[in-house]
Protein backbone atom coordinates (compact mmCIF):
# COMPACT_ATOMS: atom_id res chain seq x y z
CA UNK A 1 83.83 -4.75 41.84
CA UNK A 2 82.82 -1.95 43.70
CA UNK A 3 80.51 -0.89 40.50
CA UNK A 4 78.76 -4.41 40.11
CA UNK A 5 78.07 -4.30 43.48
CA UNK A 6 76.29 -0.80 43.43
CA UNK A 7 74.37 -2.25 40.68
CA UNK A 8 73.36 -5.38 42.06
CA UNK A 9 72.58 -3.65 45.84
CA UNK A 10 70.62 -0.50 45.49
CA UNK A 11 70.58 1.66 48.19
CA UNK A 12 66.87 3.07 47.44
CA UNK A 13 65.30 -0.32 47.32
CA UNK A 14 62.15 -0.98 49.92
CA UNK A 15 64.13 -2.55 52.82
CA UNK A 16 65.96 -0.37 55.43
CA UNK A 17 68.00 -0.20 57.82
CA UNK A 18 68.72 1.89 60.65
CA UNK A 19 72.76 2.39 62.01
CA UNK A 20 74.21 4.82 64.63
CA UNK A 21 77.75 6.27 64.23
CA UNK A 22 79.76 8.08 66.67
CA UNK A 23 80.59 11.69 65.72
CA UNK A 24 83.96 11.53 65.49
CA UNK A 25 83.45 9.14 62.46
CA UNK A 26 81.25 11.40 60.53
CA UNK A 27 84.37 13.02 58.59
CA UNK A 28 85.75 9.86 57.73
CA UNK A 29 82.76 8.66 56.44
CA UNK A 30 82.55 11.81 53.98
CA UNK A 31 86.12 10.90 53.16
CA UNK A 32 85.01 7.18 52.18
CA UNK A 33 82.24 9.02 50.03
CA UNK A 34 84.62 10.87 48.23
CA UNK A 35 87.20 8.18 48.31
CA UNK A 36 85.00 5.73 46.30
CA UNK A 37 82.91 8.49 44.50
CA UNK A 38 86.49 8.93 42.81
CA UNK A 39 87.25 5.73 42.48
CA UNK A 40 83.81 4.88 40.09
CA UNK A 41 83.56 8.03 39.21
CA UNK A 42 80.45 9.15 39.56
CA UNK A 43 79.13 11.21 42.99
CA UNK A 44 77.89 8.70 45.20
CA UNK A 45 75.40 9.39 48.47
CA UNK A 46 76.40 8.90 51.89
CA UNK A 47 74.14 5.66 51.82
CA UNK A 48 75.90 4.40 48.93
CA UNK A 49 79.13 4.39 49.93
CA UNK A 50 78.33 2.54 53.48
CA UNK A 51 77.08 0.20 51.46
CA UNK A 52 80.28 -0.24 49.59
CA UNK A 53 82.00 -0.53 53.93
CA UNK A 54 78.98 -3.05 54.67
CA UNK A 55 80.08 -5.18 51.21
CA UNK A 56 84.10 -4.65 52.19
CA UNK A 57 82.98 -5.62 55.95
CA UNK A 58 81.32 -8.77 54.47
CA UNK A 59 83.77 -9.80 52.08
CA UNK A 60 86.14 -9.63 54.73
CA UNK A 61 84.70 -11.70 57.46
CA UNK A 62 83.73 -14.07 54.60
CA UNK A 63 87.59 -14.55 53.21
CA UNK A 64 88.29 -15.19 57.08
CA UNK A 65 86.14 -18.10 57.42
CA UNK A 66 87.19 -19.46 54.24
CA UNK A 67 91.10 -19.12 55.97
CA UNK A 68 89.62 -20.57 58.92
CA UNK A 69 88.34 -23.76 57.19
CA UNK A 70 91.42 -24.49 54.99
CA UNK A 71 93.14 -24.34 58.29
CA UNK A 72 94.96 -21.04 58.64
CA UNK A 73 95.91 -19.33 61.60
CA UNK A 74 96.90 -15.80 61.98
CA UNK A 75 99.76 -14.74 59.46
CA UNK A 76 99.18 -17.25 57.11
CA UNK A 77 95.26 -15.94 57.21
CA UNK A 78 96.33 -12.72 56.67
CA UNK A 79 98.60 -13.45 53.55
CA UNK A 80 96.03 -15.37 51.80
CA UNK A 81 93.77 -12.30 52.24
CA UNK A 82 96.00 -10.22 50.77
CA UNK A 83 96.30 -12.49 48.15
CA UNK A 84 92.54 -12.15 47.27
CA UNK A 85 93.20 -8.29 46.49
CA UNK A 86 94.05 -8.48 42.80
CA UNK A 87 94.13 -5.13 41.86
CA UNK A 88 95.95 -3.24 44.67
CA UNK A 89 96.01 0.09 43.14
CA UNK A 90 92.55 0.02 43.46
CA UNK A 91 92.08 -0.52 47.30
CA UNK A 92 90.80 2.03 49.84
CA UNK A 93 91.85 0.76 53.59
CA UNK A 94 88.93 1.50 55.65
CA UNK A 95 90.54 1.24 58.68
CA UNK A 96 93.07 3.46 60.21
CA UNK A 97 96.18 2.10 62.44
């Protein structure tokens, strides 16, 4: 998925965008780089793999709604996204608890 979606989103295309990050998350975004540079493997740039958070960001908030509107409410919203993930072995968690 990841892939297809690097192919279908270039990140040298002719609209930008401009983001600010706090320093502290510079290393983890060069971990995310390498993280998913391994994972396709090929080296990807720094822009490429926010794209790949943006697309994980999206997808997420998107699956939420779609709980939302079949009517589920905290666990049961977070089940059926877990049930989206199909390939779990293949799953970087973004976010650290």
């Amino acid at each position: 998925m990841i892939s297809a979606h690097l192919a279908a989103i270039g990140s040298d295309g002719p609209i930008s965008i401009s983001l600010t990050f706090e320093e502290g998350s510079i290393p983890l975004i060069a971990e995310l780089r390498a993280d998913v540079s391994q994972i396709v493997t090929r080296d990807l740039s720094v822009i490429d793999a926010i794209s790949v958070l943006l697309f994980d960001y999206t997808a997420e908030q998107e699956s939420a709604r779609l709980a939302t509107r079949l009517g589920l409410r905290g666990d049961e919203a977070s089940h059926y996204r877990d049930m989206l993930i199909t390939h779990r072995n293949n799953v970087i968690k973004f976010r650290r608890h």
